[in-house]
C-alpha atoms as a PDB file:
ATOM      1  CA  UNK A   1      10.038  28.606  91.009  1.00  0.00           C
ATOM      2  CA  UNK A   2       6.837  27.403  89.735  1.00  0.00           C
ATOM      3  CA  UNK A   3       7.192  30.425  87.189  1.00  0.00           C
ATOM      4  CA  UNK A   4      10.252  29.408  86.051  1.00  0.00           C
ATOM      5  CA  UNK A   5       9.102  25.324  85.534  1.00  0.00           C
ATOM      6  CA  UNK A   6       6.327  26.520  83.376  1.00  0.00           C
ATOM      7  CA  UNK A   7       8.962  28.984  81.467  1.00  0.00           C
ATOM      8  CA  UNK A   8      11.343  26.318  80.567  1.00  0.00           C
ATOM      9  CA  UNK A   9       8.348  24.059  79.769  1.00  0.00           C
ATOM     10  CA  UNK A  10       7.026  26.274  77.333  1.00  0.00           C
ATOM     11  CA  UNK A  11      10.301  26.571  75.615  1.00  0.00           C
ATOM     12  CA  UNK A  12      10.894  23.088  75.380  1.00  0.00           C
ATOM     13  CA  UNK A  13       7.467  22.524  73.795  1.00  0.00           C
ATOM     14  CA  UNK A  14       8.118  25.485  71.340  1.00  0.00           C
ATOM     15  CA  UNK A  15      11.430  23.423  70.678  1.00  0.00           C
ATOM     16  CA  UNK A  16       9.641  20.441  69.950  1.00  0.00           C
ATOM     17  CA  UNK A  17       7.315  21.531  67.764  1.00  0.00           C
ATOM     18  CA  UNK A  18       9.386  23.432  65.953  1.00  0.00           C
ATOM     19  CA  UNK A  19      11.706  19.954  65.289  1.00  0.00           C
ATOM     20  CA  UNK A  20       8.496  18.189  64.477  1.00  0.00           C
ATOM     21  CA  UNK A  21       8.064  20.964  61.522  1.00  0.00           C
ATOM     22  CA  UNK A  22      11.042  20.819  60.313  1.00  0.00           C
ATOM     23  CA  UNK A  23      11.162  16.660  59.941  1.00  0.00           C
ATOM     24  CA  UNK A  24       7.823  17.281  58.168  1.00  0.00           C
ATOM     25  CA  UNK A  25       8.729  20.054  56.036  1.00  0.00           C
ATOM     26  CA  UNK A  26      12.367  17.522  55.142  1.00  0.00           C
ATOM     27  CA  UNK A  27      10.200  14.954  54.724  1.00  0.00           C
ATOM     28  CA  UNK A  28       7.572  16.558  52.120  1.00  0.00           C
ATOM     29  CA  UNK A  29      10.703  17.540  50.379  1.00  0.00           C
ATOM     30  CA  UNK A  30      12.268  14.280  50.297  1.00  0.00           C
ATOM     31  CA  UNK A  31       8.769  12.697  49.178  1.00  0.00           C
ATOM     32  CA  UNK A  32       8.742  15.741  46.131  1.00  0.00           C
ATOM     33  CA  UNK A  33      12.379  14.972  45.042  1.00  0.00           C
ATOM     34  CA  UNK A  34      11.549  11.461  44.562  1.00  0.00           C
ATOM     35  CA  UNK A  35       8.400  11.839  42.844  1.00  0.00           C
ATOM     36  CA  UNK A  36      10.050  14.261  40.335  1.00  0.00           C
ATOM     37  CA  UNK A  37      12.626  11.755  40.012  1.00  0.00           C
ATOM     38  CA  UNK A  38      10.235   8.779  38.963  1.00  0.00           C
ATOM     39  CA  UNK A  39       8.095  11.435  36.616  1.00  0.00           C
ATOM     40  CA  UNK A  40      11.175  12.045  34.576  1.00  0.00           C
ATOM     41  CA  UNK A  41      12.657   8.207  34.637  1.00  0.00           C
ATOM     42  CA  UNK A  42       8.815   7.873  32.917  1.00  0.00           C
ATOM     43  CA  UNK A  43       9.384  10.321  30.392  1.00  0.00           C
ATOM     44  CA  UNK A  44      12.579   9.473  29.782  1.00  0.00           C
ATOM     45  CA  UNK A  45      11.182   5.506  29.251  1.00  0.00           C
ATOM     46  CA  UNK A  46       7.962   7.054  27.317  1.00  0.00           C
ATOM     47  CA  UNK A  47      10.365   9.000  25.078  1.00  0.00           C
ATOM     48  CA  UNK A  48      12.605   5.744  24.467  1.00  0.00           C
ATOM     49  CA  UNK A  49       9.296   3.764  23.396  1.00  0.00           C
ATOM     50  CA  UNK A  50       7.760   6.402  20.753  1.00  0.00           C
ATOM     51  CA  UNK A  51      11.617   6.635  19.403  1.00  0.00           C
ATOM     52  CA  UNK A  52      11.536   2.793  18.884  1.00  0.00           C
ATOM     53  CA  UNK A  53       8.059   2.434  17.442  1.00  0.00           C
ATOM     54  CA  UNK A  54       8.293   1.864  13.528  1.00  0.00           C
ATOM     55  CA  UNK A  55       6.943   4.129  10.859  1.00  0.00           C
ATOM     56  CA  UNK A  56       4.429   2.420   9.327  1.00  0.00           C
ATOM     57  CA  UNK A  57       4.119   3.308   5.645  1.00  0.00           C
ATOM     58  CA  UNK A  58       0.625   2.086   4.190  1.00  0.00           C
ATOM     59  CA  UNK A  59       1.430   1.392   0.291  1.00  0.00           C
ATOM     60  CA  UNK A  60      -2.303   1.038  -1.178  1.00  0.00           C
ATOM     61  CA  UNK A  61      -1.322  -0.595  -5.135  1.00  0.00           C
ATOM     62  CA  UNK A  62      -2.219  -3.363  -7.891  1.00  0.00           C
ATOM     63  CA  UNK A  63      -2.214  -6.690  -6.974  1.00  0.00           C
ATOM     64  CA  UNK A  64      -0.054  -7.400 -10.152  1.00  0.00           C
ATOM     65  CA  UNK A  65       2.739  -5.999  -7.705  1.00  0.00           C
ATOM     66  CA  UNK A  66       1.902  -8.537  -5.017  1.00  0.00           C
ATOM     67  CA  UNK A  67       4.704 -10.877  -5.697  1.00  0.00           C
ATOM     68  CA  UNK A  68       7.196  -8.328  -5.801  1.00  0.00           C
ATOM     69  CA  UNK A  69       6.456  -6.118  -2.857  1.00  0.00           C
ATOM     70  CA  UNK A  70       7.068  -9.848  -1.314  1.00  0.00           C
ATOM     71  CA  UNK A  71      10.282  -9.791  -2.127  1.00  0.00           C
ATOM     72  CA  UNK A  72      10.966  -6.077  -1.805  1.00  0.00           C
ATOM     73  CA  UNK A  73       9.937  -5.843   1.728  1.00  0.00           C
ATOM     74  CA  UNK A  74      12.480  -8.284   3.046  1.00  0.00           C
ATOM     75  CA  UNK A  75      15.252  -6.428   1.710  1.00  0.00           C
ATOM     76  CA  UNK A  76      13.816  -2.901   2.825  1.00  0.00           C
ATOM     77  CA  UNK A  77      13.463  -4.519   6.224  1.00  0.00           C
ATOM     78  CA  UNK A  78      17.137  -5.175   6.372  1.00  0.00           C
ATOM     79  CA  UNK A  79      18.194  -1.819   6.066  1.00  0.00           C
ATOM     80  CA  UNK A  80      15.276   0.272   7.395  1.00  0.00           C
ATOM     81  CA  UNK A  81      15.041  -1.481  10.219  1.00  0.00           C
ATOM     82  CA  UNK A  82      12.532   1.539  11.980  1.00  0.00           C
ATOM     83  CA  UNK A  83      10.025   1.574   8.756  1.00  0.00           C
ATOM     84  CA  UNK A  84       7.411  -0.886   8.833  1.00  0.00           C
ATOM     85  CA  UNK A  85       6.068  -1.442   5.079  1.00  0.00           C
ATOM     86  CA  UNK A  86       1.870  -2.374   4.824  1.00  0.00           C
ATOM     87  CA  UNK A  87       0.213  -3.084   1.594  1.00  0.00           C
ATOM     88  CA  UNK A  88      -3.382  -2.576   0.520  1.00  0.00           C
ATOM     89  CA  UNK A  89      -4.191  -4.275  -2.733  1.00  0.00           C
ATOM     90  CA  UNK A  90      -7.003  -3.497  -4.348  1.00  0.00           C
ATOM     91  CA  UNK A  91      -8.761  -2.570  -7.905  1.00  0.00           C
ATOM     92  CA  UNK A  92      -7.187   1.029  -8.985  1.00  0.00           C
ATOM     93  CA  UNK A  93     -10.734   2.405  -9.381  1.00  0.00           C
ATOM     94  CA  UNK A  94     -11.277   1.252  -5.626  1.00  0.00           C
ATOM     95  CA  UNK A  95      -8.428   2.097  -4.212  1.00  0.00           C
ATOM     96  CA  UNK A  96      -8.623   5.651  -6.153  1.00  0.00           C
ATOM     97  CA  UNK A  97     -11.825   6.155  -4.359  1.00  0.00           C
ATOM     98  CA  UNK A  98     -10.746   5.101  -0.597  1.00  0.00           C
ATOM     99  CA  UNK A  99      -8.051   7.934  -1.216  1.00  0.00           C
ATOM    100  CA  UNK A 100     -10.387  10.709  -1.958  1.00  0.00           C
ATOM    101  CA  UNK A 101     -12.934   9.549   0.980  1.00  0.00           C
ATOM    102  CA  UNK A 102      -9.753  10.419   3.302  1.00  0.00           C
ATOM    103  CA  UNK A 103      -8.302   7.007   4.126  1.00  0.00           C
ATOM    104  CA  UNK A 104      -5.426   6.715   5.660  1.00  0.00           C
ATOM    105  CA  UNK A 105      -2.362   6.076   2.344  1.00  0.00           C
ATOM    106  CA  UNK A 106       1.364   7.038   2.231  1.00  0.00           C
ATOM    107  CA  UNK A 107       2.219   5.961  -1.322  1.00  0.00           C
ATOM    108  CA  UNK A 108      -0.381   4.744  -3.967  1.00  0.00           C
ATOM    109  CA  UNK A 109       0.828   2.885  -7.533  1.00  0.00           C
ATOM    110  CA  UNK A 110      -1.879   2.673 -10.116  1.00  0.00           C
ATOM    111  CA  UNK A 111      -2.092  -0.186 -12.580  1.00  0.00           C
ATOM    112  CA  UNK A 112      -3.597   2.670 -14.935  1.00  0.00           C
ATOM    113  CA  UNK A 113      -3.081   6.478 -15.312  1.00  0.00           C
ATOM    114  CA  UNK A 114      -6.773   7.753 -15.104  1.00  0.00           C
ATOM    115  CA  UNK A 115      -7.164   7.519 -11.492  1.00  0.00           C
ATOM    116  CA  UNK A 116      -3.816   8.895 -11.054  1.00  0.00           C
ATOM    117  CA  UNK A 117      -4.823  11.439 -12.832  1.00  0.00           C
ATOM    118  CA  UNK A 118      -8.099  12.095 -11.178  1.00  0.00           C
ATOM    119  CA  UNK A 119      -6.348  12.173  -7.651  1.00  0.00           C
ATOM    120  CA  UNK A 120      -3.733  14.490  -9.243  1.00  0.00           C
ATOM    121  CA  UNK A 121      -6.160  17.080 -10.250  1.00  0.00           C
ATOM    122  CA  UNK A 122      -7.725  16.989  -7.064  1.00  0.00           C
ATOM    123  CA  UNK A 123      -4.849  18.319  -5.786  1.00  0.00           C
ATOM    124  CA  UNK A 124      -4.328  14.671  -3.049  1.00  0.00           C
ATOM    125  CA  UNK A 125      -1.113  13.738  -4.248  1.00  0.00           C
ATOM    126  CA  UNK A 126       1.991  15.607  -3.061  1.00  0.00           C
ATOM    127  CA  UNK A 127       3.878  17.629  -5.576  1.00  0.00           C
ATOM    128  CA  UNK A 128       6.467  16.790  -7.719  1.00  0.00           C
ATOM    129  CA  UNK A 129       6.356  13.192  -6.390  1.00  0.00           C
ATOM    130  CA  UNK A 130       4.741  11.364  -9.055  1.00  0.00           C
ATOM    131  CA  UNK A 131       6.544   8.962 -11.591  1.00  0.00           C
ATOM    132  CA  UNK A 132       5.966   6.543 -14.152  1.00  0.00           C
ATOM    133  CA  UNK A 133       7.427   3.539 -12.002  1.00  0.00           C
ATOM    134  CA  UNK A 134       6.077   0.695 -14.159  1.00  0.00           C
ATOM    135  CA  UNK A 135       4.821  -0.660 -17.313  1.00  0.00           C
ATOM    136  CA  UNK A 136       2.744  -3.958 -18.265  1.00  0.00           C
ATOM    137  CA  UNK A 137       1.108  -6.009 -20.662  1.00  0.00           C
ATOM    138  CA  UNK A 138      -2.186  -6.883 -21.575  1.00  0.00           C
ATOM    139  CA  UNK A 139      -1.963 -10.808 -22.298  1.00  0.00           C
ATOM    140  CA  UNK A 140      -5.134 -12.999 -24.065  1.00  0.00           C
ATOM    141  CA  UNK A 141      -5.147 -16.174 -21.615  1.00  0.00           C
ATOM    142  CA  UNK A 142      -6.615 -19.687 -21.758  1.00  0.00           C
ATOM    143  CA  UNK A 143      -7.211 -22.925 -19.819  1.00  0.00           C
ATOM    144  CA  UNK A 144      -4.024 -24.839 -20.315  1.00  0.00           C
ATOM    145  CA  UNK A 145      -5.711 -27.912 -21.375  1.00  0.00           C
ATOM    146  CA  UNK A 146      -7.670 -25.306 -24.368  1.00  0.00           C
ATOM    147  CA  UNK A 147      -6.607 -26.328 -27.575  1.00  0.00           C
ATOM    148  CA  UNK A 148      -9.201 -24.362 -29.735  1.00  0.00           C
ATOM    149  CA  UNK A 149      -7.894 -20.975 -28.673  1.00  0.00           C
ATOM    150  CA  UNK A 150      -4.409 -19.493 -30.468  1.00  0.00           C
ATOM    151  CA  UNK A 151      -5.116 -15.997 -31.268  1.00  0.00           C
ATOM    152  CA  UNK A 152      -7.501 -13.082 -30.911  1.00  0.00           C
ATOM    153  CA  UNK A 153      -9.871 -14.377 -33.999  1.00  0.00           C
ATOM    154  CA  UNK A 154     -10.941 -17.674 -32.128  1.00  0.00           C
ATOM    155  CA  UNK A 155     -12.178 -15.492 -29.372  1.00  0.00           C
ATOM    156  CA  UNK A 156     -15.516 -15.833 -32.057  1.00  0.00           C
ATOM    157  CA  UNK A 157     -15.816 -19.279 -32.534  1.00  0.00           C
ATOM    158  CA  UNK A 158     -18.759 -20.537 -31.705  1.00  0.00           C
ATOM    159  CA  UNK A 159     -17.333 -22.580 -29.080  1.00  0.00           C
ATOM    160  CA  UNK A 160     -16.204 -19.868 -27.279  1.00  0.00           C
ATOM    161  CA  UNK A 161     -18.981 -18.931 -24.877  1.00  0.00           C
ATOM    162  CA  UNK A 162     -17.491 -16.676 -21.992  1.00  0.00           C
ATOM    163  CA  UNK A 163     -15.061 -14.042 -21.853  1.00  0.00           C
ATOM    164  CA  UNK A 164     -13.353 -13.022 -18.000  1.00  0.00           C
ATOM    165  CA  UNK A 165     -12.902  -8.669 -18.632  1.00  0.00           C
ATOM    166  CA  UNK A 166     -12.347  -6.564 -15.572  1.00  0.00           C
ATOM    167  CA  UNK A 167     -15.219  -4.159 -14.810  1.00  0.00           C
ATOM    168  CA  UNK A 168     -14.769  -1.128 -16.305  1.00  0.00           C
ATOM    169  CA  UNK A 169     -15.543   1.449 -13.354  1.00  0.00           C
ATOM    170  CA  UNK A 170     -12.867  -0.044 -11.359  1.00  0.00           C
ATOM    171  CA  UNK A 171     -10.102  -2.337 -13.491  1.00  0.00           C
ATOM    172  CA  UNK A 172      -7.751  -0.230 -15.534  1.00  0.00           C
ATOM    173  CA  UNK A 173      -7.072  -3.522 -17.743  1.00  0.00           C
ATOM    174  CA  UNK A 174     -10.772  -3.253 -18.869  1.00  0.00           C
ATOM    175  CA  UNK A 175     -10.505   0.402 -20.386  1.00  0.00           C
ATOM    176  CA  UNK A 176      -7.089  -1.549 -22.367  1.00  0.00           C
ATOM    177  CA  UNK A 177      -9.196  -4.440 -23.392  1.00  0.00           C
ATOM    178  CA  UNK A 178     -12.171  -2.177 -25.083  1.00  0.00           C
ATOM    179  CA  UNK A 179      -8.868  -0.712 -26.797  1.00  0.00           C
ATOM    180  CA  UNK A 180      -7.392  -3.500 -27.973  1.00  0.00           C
ATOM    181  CA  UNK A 181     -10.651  -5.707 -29.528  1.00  0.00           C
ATOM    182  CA  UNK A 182     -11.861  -2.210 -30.827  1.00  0.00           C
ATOM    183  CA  UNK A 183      -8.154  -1.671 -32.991  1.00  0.00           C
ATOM    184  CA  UNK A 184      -8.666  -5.814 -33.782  1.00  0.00           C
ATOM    185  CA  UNK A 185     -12.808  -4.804 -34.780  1.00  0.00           C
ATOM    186  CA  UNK A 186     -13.852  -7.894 -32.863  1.00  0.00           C
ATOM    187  CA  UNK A 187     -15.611  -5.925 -29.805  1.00  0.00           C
ATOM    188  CA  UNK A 188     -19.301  -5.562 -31.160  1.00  0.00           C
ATOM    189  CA  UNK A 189     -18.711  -9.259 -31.823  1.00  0.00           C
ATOM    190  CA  UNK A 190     -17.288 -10.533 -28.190  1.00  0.00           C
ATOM    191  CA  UNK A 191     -19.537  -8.038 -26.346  1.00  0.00           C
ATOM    192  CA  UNK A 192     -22.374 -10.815 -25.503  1.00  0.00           C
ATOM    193  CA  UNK A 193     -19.561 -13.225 -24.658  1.00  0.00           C
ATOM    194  CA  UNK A 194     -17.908 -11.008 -22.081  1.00  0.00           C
ATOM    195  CA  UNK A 195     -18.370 -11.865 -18.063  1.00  0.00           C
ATOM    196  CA  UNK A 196     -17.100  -9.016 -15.412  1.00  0.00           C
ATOM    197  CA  UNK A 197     -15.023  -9.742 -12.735  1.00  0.00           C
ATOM    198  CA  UNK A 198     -13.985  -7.398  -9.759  1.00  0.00           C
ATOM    199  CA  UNK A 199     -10.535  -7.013 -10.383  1.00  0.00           C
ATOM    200  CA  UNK A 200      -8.019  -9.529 -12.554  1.00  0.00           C
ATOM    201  CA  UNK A 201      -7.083 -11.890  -9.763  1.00  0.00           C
ATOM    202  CA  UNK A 202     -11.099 -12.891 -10.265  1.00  0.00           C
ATOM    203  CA  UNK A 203     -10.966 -12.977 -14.104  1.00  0.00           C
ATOM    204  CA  UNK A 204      -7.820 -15.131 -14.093  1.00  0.00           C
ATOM    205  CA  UNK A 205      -9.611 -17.519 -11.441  1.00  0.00           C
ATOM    206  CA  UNK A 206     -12.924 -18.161 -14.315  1.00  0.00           C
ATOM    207  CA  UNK A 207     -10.402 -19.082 -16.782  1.00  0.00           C
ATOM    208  CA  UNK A 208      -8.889 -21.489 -14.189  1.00  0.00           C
ATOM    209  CA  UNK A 209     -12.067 -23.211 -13.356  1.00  0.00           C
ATOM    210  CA  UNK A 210     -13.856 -23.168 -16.704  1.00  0.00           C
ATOM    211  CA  UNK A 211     -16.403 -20.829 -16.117  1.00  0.00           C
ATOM    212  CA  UNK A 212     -15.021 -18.983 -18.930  1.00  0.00           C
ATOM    213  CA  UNK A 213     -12.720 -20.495 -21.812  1.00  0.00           C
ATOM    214  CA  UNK A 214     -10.577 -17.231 -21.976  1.00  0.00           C
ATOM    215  CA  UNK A 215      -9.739 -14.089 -20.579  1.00  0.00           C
ATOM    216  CA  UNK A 216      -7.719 -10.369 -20.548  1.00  0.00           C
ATOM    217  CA  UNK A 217      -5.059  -9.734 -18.111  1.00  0.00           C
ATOM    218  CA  UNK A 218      -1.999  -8.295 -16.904  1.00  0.00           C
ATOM    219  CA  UNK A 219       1.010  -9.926 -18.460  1.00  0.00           C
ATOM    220  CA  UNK A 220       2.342  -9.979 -14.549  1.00  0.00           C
ATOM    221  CA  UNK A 221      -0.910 -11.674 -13.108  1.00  0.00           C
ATOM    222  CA  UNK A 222      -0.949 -14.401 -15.392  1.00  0.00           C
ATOM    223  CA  UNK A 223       2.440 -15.377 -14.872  1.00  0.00           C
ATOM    224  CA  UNK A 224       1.296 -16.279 -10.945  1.00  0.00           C
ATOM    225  CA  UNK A 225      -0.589 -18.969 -12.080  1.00  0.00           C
ATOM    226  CA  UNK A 226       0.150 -23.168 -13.706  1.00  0.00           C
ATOM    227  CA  UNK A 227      -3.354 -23.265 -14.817  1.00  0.00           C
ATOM    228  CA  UNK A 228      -3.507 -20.795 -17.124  1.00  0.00           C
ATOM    229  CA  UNK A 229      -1.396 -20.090 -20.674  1.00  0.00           C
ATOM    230  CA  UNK A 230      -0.905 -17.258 -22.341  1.00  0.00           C
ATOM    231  CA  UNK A 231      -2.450 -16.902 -25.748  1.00  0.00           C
ATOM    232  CA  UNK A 232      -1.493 -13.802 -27.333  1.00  0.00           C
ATOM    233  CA  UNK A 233       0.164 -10.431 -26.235  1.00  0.00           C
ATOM    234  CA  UNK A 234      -1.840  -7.309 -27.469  1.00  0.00           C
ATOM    235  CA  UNK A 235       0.061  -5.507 -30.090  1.00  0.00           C
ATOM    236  CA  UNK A 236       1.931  -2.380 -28.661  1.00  0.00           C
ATOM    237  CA  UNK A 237       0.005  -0.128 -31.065  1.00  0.00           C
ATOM    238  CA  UNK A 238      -3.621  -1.257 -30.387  1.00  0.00           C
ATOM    239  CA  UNK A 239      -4.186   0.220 -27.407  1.00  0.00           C
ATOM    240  CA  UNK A 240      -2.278   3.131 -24.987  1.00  0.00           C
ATOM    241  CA  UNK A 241       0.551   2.241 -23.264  1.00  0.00           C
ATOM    242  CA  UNK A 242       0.346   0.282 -20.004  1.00  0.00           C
ATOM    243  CA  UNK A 243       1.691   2.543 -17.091  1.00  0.00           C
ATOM    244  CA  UNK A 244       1.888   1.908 -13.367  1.00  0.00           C
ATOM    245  CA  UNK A 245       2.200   5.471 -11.669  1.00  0.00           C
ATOM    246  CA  UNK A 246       3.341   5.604  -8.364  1.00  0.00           C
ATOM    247  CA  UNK A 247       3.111   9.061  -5.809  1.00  0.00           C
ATOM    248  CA  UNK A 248       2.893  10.212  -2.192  1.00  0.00           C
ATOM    249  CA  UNK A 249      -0.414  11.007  -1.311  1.00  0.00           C
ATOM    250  CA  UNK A 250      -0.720  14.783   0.033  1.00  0.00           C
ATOM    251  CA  UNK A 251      -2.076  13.934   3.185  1.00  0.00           C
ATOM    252  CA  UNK A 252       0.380  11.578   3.938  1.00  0.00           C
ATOM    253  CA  UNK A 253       1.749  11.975   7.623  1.00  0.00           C
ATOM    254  CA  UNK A 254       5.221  10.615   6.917  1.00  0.00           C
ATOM    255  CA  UNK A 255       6.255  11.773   3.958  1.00  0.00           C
ATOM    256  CA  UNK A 256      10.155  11.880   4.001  1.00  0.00           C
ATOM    257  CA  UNK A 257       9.457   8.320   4.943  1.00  0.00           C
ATOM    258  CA  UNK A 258       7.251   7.562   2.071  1.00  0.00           C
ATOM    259  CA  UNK A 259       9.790   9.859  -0.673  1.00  0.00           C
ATOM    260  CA  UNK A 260      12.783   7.980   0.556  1.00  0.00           C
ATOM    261  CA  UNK A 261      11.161   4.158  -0.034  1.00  0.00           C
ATOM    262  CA  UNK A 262       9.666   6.060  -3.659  1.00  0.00           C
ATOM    263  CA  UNK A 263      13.212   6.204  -4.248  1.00  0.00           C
ATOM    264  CA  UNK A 264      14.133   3.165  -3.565  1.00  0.00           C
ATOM    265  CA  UNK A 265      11.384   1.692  -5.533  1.00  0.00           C
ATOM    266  CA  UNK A 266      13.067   3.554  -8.424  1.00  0.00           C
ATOM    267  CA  UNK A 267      16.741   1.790  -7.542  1.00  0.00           C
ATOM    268  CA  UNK A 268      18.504  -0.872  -9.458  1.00  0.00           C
ATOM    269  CA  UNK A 269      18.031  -3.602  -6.798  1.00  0.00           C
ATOM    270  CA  UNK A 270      13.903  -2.956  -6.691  1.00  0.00           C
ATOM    271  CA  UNK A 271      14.142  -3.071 -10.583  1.00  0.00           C
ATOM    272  CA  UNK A 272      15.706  -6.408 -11.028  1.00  0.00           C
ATOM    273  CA  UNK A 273      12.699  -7.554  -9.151  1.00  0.00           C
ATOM    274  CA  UNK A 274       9.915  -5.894 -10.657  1.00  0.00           C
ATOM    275  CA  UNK A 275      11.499  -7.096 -14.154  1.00  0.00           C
ATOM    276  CA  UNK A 276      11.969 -10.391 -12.828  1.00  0.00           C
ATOM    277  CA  UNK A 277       8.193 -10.595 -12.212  1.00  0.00           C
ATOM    278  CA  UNK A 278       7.654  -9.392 -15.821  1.00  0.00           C
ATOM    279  CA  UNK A 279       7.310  -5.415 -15.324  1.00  0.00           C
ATOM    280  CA  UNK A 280       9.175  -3.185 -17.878  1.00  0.00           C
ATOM    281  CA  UNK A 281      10.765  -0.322 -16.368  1.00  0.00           C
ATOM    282  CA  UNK A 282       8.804   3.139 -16.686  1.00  0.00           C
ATOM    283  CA  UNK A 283       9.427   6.190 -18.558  1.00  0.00           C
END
């Protein structure tokens, strides 16, 4: 009998363990189900979040085109709801240079062909992508209240002590000035007189303060300002034309992006602002 007891003990523990096996072996399964379940909800959620983060498009450019690009990137906005648009303004020369040292640029627009060029040659702009989006003028300003200033020729009255001229590594409106007195044969003569600034936005700002009665700049820049007036507009056949090139840099990392707002740039209602502002159309 004794036997027997110890039998049907045995079994019963053999039973028991068994069922405690089992619950743990349900339970580990359970416990893996779920976890799978919460490790795809969180990819599922990741993947919602990087398809909902914008493309941003880094436009480095002029600051002629400040005003527009203003206006431009409210009404891209509106219909590219996904594309964030961020500008880096900048001398060309400068901004030329920050593209070959590898920073990060989608699109660039020159305010002068050379550096296009340059980048062009170095093979950092993608192909087939560049265009002649713009064009400009190089105006002669002067303090409004300047009375003695009306023309090129009074830039050598005596009177006349400083001249605001981009610097010529980095302005493309400097290489266009040196053009334009050369054609006019007063740039031996103003050479003395002339006082560098860093980029146009600088040169405009001595002419608006008096530290210099006149100065040479963009057409487009001086119409930002009420303190300045424009003197004279260099003839058309004194210097090369004025040309803003525009292209997607090579090592741009979203590029369909940055073709389809080139486009757009090159569309009727982006036009009407960039004319507006006092751009002429390219060629």
């Amino acid at each position: 009998m004794k036997t027997l007891s110890r039998i049907i003990e045995n079994h019963k523990t053999k039973v028991t363990l068994r069922l405690v096996a089992c619950s743990i072996l349900l339970l580990s399964l359970f416990i893996s189900g779920c976890s799978s379940v919460v490790n795809e909800t969180q990819k599922t959620e990741s993947s919602k979040v990087g398809q909902n983060k914008p493309i941003e498009l880094l436009i480095s450019t002029a600051p002629s085109l400040k005003g527009s690009f203003e206006e431009i990137n409210g009404l891209y906005a509106l219909k590219n709801a996904q594309v964030k648009l961020v500008f880096n303004y900048g001398p060309s020369g400068s901004l030329q240079n920050q593209i070959e040292q590898g920073a990060a640029t989608d699109i660039f627009i020159s305010q002068g062909k050379p550096q296009m060029d340059a980048l062009e040659q170095k093979g950092l702009l993608k192909k087939d992508s560049r265009v002649n989006l713009l064009g400009d003028e190089l105006v002669l300003i002067a303090g409004k209240s300047n009375t003695s200033i009306n023309s090129f020729g009074d830039l050598a009255k005596p009177e006349v002590k400083k001249i605001g001229i981009g610097e010529a590594e980095s302005v493309p409106a400097a290489k266009t000035t040196k053009e334009t007195l050369e054609t006019l044969n007063l740039w031996n003569t103003l050479q003395p007189k002339l006082v560098m600034g860093k980029d146009l936005m600088q040169v405009m700002a001595y002419v608006e303060t008096g530290n210099a009665e006149a100065g040479f700049v963009w057409d487009t820049i001086a119409m930002t300002s009420n303190k300045v007036k424009i003197v004279a507009t260099a003839p058309a056949n004194s210097h090369k034309p004025v040309l803003l090139p525009a292209a997607v840099v090579a090592a741009s990392k979203n590029s369909d992006a940055a073709s389809k707002f080139m486009e757009y740039l090159q569309s009727a209602e982006a036009m009407k602002i960039f004319t507006k502002n006092g751009f002429i159309k390219g060629n």
